[in-house]
Each structure stands twice: as structure tokens, then as C-alpha cells.
PDB file of N, CA and C in Angstrom:
ATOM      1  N   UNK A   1       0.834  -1.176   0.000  1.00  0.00           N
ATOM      2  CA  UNK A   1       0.000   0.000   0.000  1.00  0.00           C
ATOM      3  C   UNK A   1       0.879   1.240   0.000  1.00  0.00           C
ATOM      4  N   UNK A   2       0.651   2.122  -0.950  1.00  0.00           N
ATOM      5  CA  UNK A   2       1.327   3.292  -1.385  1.00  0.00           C
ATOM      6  C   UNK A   2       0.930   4.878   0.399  1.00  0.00           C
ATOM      7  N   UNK A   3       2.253   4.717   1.210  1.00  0.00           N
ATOM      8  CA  UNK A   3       1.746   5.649   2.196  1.00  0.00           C
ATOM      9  C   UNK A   3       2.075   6.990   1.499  1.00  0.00           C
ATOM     10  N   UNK A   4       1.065   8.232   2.408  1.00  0.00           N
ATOM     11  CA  UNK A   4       1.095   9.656   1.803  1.00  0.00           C
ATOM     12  C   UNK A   4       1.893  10.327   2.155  1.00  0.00           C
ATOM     13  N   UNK A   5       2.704  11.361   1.821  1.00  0.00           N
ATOM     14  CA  UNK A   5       3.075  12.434   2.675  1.00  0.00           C
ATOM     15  C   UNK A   5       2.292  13.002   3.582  1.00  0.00           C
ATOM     16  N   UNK A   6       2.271  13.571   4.922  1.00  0.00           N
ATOM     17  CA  UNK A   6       1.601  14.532   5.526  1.00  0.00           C
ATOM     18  C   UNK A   6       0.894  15.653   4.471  1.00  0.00           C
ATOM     19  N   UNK A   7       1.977  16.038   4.010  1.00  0.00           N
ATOM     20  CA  UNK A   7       1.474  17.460   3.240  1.00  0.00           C
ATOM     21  C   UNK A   7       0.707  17.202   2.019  1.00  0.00           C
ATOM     22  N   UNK A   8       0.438  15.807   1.015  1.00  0.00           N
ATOM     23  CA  UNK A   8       0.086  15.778   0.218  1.00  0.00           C
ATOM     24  C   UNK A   8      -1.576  16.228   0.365  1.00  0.00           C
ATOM     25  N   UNK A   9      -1.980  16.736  -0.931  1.00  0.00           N
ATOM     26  CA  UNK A   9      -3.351  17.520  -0.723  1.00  0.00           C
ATOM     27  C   UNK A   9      -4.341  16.563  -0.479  1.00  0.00           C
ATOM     28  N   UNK A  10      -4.017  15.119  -0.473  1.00  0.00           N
ATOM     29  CA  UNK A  10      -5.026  14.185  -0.543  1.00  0.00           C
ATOM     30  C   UNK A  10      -4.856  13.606   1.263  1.00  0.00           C
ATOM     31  N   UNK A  11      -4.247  13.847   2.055  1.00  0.00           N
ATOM     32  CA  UNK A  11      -3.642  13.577   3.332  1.00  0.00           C
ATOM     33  C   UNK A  11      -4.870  13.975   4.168  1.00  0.00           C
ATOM     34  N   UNK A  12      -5.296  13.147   4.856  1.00  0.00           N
ATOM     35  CA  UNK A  12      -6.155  14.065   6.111  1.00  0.00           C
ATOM     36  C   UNK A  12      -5.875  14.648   7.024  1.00  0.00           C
ATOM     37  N   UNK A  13      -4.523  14.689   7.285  1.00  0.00           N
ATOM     38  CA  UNK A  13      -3.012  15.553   7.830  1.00  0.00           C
ATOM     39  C   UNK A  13      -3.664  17.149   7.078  1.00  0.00           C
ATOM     40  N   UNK A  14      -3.605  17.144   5.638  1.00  0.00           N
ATOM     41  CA  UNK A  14      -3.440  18.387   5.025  1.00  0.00           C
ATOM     42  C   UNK A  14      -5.090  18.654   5.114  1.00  0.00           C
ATOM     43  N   UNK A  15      -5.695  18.077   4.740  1.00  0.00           N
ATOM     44  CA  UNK A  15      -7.262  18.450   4.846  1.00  0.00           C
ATOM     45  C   UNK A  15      -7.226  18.977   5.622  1.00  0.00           C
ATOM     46  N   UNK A  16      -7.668  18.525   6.840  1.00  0.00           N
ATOM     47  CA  UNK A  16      -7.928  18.954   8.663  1.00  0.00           C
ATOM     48  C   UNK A  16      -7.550  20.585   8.444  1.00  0.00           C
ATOM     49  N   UNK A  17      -5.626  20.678   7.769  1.00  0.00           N
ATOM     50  CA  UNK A  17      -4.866  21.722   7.873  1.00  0.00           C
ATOM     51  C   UNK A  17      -5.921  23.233   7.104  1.00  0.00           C
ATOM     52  N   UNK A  18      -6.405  22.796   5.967  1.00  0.00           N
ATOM     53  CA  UNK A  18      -7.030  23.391   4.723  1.00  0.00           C
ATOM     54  C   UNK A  18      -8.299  23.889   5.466  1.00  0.00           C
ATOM     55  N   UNK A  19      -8.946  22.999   5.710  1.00  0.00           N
ATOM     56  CA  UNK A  19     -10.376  23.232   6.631  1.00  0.00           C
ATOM     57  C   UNK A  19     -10.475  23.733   7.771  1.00  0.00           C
ATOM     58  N   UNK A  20      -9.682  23.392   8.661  1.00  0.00           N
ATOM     59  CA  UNK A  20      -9.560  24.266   9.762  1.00  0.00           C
ATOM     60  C   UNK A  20      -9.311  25.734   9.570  1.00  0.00           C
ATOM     61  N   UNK A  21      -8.302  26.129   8.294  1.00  0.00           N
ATOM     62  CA  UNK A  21      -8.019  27.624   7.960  1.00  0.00           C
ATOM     63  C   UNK A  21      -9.201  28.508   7.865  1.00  0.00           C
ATOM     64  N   UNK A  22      -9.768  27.450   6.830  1.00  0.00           N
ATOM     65  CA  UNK A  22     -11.183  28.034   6.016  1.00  0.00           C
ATOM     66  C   UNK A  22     -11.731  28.624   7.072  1.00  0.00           C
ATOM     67  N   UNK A  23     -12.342  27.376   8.173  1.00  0.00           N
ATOM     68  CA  UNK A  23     -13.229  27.469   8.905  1.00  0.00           C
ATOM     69  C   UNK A  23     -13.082  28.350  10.148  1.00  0.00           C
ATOM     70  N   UNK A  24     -11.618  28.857  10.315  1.00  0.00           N
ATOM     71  CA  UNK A  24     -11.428  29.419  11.130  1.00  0.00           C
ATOM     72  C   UNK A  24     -11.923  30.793  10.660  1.00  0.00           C
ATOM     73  N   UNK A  25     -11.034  31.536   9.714  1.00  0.00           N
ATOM     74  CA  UNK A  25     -11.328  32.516   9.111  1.00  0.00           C
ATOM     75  C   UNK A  25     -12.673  32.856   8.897  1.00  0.00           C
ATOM     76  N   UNK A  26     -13.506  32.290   8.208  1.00  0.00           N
ATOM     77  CA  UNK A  26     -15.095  32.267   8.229  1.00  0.00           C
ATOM     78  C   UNK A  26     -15.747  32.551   9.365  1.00  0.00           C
ATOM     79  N   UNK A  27     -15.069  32.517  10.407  1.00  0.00           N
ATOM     80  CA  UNK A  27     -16.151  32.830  11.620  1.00  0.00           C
ATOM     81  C   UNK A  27     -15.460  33.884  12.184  1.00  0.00           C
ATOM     82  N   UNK A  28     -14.055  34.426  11.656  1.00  0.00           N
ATOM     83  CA  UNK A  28     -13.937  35.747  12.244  1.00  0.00           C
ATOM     84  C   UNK A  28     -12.699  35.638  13.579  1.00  0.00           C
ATOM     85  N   UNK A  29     -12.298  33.584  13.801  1.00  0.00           N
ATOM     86  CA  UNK A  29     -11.185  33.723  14.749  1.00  0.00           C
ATOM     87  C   UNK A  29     -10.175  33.910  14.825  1.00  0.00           C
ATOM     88  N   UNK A  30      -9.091  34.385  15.354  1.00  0.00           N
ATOM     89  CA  UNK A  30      -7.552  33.613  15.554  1.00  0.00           C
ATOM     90  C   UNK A  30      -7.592  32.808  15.981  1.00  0.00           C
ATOM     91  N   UNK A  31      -6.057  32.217  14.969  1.00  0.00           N
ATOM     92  CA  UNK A  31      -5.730  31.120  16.130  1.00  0.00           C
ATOM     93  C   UNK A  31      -5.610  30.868  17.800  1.00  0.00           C
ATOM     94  N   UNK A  32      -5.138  31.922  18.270  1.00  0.00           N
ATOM     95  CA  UNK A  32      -5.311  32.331  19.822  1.00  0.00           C
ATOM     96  C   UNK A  32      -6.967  31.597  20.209  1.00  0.00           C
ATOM     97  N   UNK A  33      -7.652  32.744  19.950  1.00  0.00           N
ATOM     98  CA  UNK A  33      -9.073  32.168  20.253  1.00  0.00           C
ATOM     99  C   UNK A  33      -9.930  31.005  19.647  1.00  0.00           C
ATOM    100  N   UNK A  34      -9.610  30.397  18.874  1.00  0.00           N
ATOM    101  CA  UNK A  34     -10.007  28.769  18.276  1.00  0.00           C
ATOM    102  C   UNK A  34      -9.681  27.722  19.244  1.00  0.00           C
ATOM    103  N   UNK A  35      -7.669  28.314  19.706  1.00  0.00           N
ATOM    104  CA  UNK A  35      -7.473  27.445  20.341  1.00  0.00           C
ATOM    105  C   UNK A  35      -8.055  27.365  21.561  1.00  0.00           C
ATOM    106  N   UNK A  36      -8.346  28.482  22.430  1.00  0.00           N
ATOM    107  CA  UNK A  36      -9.140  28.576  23.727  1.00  0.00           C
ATOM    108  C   UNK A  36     -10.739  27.996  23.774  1.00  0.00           C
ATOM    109  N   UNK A  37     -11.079  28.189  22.813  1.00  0.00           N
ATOM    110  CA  UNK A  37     -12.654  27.706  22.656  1.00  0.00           C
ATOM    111  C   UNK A  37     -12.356  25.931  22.531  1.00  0.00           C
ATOM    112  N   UNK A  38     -11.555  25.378  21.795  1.00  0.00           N
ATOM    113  CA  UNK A  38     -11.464  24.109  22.271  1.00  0.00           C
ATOM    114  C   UNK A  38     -10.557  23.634  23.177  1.00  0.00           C
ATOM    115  N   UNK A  39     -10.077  24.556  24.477  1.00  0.00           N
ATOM    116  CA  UNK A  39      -9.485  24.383  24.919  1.00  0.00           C
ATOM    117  C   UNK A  39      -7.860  23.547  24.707  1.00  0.00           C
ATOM    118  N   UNK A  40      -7.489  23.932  23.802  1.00  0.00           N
ATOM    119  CA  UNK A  40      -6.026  23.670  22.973  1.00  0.00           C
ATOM    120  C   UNK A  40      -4.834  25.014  23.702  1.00  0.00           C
ATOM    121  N   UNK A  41      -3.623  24.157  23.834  1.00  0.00           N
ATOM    122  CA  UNK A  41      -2.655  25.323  23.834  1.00  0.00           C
ATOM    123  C   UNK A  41      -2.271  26.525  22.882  1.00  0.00           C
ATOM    124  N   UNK A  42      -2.177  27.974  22.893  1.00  0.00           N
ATOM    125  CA  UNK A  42      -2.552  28.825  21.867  1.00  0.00           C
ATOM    126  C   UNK A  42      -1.587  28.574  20.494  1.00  0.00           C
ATOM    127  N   UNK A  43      -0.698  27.637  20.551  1.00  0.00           N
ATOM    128  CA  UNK A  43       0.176  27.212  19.095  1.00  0.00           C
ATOM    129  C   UNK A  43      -0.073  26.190  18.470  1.00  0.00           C
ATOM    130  N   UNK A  44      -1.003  25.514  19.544  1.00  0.00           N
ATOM    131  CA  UNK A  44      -1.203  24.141  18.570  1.00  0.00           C
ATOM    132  C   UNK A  44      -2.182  24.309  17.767  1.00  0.00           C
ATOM    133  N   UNK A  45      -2.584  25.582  17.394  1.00  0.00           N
ATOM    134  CA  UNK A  45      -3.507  25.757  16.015  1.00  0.00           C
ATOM    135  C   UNK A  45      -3.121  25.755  15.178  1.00  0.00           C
ATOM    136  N   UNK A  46      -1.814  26.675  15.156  1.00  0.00           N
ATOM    137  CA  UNK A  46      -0.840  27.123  13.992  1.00  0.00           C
ATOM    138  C   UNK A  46      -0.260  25.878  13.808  1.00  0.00           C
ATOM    139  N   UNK A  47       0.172  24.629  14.458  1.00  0.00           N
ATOM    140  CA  UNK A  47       1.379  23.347  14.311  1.00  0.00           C
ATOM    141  C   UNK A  47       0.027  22.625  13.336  1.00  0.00           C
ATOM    142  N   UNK A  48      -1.088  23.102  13.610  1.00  0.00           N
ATOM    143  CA  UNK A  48      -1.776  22.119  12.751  1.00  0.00           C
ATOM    144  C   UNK A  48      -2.185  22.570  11.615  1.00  0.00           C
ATOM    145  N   UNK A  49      -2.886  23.639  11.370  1.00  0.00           N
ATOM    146  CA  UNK A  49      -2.837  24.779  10.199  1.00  0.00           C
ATOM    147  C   UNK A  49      -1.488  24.764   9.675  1.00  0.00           C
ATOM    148  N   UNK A  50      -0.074  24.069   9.811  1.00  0.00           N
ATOM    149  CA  UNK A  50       1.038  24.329   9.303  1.00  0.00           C
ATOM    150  C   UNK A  50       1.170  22.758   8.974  1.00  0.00           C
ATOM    151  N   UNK A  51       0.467  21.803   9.273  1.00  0.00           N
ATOM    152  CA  UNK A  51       0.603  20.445   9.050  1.00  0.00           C
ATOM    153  C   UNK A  51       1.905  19.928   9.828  1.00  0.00           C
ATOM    154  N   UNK A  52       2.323  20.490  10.734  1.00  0.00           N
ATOM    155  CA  UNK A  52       3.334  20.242  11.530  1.00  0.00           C
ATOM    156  C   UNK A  52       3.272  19.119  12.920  1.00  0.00           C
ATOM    157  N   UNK A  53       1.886  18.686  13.169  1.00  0.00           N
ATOM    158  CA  UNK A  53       1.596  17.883  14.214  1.00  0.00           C
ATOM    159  C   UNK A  53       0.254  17.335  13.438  1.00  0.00           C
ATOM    160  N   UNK A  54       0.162  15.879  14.673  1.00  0.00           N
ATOM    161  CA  UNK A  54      -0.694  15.341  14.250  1.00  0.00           C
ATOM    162  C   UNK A  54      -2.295  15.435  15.561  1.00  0.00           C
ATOM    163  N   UNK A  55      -3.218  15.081  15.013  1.00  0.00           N
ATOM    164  CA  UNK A  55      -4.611  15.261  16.026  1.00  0.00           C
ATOM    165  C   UNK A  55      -5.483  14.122  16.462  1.00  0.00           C
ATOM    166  N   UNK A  56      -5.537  14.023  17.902  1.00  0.00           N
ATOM    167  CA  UNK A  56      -6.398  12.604  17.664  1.00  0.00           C
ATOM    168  C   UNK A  56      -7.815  12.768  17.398  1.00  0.00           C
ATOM    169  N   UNK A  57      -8.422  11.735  17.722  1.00  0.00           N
ATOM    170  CA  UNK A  57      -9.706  11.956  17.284  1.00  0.00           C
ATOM    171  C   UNK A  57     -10.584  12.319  18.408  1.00  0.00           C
ATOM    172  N   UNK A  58     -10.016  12.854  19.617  1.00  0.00           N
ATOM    173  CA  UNK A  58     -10.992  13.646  20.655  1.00  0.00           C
ATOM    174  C   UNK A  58     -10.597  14.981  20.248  1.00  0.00           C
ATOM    175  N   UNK A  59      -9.325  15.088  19.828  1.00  0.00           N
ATOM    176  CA  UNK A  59      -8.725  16.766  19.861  1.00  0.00           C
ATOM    177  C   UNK A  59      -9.686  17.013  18.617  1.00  0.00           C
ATOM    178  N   UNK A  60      -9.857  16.182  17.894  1.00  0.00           N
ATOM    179  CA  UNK A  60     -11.003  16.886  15.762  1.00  0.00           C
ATOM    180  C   UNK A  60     -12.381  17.065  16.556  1.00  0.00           C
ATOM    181  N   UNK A  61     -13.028  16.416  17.555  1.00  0.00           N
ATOM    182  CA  UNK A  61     -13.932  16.501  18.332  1.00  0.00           C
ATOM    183  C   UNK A  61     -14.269  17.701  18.630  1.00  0.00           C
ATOM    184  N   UNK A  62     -13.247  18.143  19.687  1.00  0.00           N
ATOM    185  CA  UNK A  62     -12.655  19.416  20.554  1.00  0.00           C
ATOM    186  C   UNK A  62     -12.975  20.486  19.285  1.00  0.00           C
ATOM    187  N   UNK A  63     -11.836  20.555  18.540  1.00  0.00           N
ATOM    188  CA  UNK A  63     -11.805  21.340  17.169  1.00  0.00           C
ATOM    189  C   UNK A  63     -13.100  21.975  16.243  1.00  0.00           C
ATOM    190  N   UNK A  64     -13.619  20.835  16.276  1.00  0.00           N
ATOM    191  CA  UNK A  64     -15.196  20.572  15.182  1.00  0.00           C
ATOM    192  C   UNK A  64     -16.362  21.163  16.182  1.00  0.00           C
ATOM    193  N   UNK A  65     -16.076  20.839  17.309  1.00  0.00           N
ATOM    194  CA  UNK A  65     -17.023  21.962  18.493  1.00  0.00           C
ATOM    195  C   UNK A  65     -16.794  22.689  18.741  1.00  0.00           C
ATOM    196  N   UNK A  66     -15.428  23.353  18.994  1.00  0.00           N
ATOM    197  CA  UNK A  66     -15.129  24.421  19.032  1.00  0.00           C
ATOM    198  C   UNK A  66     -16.000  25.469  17.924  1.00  0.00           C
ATOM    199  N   UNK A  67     -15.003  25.348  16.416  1.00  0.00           N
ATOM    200  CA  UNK A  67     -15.978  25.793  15.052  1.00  0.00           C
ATOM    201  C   UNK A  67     -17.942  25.884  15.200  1.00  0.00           C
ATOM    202  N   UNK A  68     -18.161  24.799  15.804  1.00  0.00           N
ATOM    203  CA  UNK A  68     -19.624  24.981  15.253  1.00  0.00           C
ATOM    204  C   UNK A  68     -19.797  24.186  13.860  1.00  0.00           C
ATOM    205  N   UNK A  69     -19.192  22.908  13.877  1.00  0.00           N
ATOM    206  CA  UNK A  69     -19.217  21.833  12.546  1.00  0.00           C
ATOM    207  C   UNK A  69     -19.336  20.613  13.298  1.00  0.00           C
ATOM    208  N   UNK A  70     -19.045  19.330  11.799  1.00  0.00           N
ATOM    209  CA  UNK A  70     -18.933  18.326  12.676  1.00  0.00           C
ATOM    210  C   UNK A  70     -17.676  17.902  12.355  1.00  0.00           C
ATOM    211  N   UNK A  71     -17.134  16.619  13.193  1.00  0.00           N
ATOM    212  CA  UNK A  71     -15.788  16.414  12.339  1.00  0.00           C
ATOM    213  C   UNK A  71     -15.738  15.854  11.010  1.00  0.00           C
ATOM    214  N   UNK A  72     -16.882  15.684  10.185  1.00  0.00           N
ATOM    215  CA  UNK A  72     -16.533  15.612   8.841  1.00  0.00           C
ATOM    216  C   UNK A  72     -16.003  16.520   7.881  1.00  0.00           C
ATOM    217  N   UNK A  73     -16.749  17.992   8.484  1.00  0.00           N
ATOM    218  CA  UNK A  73     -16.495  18.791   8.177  1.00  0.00           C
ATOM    219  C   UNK A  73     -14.667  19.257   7.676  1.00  0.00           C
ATOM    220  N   UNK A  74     -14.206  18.857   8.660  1.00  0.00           N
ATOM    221  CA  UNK A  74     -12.900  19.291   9.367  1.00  0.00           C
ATOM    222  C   UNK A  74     -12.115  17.970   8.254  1.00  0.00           C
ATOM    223  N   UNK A  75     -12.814  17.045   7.575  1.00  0.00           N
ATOM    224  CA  UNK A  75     -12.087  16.009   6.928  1.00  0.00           C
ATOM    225  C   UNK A  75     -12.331  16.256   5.153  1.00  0.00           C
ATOM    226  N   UNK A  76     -13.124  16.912   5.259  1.00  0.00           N
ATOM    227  CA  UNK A  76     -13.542  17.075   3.611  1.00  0.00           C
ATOM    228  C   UNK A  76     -12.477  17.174   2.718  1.00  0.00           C
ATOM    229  N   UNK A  77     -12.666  17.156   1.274  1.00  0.00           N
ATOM    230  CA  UNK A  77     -11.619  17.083   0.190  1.00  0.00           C
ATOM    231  C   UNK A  77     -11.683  18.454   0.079  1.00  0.00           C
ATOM    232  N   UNK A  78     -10.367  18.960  -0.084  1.00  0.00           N
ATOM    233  CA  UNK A  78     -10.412  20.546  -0.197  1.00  0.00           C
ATOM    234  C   UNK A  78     -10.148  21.131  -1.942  1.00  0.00           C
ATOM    235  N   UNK A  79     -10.106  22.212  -2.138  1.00  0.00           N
ATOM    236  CA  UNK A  79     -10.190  22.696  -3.389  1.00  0.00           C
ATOM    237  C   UNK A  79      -8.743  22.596  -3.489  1.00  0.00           C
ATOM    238  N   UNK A  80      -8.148  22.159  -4.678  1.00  0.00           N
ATOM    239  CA  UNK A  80      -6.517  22.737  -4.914  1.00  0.00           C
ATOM    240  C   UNK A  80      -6.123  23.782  -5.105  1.00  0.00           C
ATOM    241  N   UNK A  81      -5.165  24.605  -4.386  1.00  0.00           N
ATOM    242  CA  UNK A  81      -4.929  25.784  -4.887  1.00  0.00           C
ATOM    243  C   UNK A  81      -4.841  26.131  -5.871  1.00  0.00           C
ATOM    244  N   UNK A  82      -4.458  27.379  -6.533  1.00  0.00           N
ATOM    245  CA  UNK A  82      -3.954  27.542  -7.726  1.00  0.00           C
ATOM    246  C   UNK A  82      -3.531  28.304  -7.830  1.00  0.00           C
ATOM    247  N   UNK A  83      -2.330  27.805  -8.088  1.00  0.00           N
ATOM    248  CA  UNK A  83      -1.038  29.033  -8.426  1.00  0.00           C
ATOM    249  C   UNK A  83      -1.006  30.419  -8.688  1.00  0.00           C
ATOM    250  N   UNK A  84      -0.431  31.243  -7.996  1.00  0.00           N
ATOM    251  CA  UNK A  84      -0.395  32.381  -8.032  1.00  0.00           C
ATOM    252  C   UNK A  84       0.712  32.849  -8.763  1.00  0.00           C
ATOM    253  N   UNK A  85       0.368  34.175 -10.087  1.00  0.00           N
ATOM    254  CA  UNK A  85       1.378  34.064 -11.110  1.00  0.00           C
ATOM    255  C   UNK A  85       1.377  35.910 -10.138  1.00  0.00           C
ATOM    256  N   UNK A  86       2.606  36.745 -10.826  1.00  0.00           N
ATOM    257  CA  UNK A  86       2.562  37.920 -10.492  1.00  0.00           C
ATOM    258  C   UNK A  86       1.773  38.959 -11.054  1.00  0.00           C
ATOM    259  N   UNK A  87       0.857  38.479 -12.069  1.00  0.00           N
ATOM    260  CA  UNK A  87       0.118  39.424 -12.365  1.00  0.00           C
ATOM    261  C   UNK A  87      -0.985  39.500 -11.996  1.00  0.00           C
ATOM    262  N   UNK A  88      -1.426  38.164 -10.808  1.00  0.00           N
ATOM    263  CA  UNK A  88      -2.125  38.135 -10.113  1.00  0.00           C
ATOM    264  C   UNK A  88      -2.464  39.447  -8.858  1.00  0.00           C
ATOM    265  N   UNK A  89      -1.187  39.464  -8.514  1.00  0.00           N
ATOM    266  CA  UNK A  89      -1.071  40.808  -7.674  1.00  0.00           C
ATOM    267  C   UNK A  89      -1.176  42.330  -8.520  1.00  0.00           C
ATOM    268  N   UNK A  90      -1.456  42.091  -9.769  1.00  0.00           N
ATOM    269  CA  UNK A  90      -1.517  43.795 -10.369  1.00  0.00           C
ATOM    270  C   UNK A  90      -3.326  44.480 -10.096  1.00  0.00           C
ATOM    271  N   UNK A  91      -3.057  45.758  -9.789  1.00  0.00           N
ATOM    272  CA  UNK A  91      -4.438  45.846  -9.784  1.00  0.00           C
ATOM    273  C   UNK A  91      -4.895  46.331 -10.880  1.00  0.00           C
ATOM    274  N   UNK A  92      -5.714  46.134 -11.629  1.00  0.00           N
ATOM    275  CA  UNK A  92      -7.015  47.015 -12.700  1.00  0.00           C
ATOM    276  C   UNK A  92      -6.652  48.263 -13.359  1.00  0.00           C
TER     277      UNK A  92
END
């Protein structure tokens, strides 16, 4: 069986990472305060939003209640980025 990278976009390592951003942002938190609402230490938002640590499945619990989702939510297939060229940054 072919194992993933953490970071690969298909990883539920990187999902969690992708969705949690989204979902954070969407409601207006920092990381600071995401992490306090699920009672998390205030960096282990960023180690996970950075795909740098891993989560068990009480902490996606914690996480997914925190948000106001469920933990599927927090597992979904995310959109692929797409490359940012520099004329992306020109304005109009």
C-alpha cells in the first residue's frame, strides 16, 4: 500500500490543515481564540494549520465543536490551490 506524505493535498493531515483555515477565518477567529474555545494550547492551532503535528480523534472533536461543525467537516476534500502568477497581484 502506497503511504502519503503529511502534506500531500489528498492527506487528512493536510485536509484537517485546509479546513480548519477556512473554517477558522469564516467565523472571524484567531488562532489564539479557536485554540481557547477548544481548549487547545494557543500554538497548537498554527502546528496544525502548518501540518506540523498530528490530532487525535478527541482533539477533531474538541476542534469541530469548538468551530460549530462536525468532524466531517474538518475532513472534507479541499479545493486545490492555484497558483499564483505575479500578475495576479496587479491591480485594474
Amino acid at each position: 500500500m502506497k503511504s502519503l506524505h503529511a502534506n500531500s493535498p489528498t492527506s487528512a493531515r493536510h485536509r484537517i490543515s485546509c479546513n480548519l483555515k477556512r473554517l477558522r477565518l469564516e467565523r472571524g477567529l484567531s488562532q489564539e481564540r479557536a485554540a481557547e474555545l477548544a481548549d487547545f494550547h494557543r500554538t497548537y492551532v498554527s502546528q496544525l494549520e502548518r501540518c506540523v503535528t498530528n490530532i487525535s480523534i478527541d482533539g477533531l472533536e474538541r476542534l469541530a465543536h469548538a468551530l460549530g461543525v462536525d468532524v466531517l467537516d474538518l475532513l472534507q476534500p479541499t479545493e486545490p490551490e492555484m497558483p499564483t502568477t505575479p500578475d495576479d497581484n496587479k491591480l485594474s
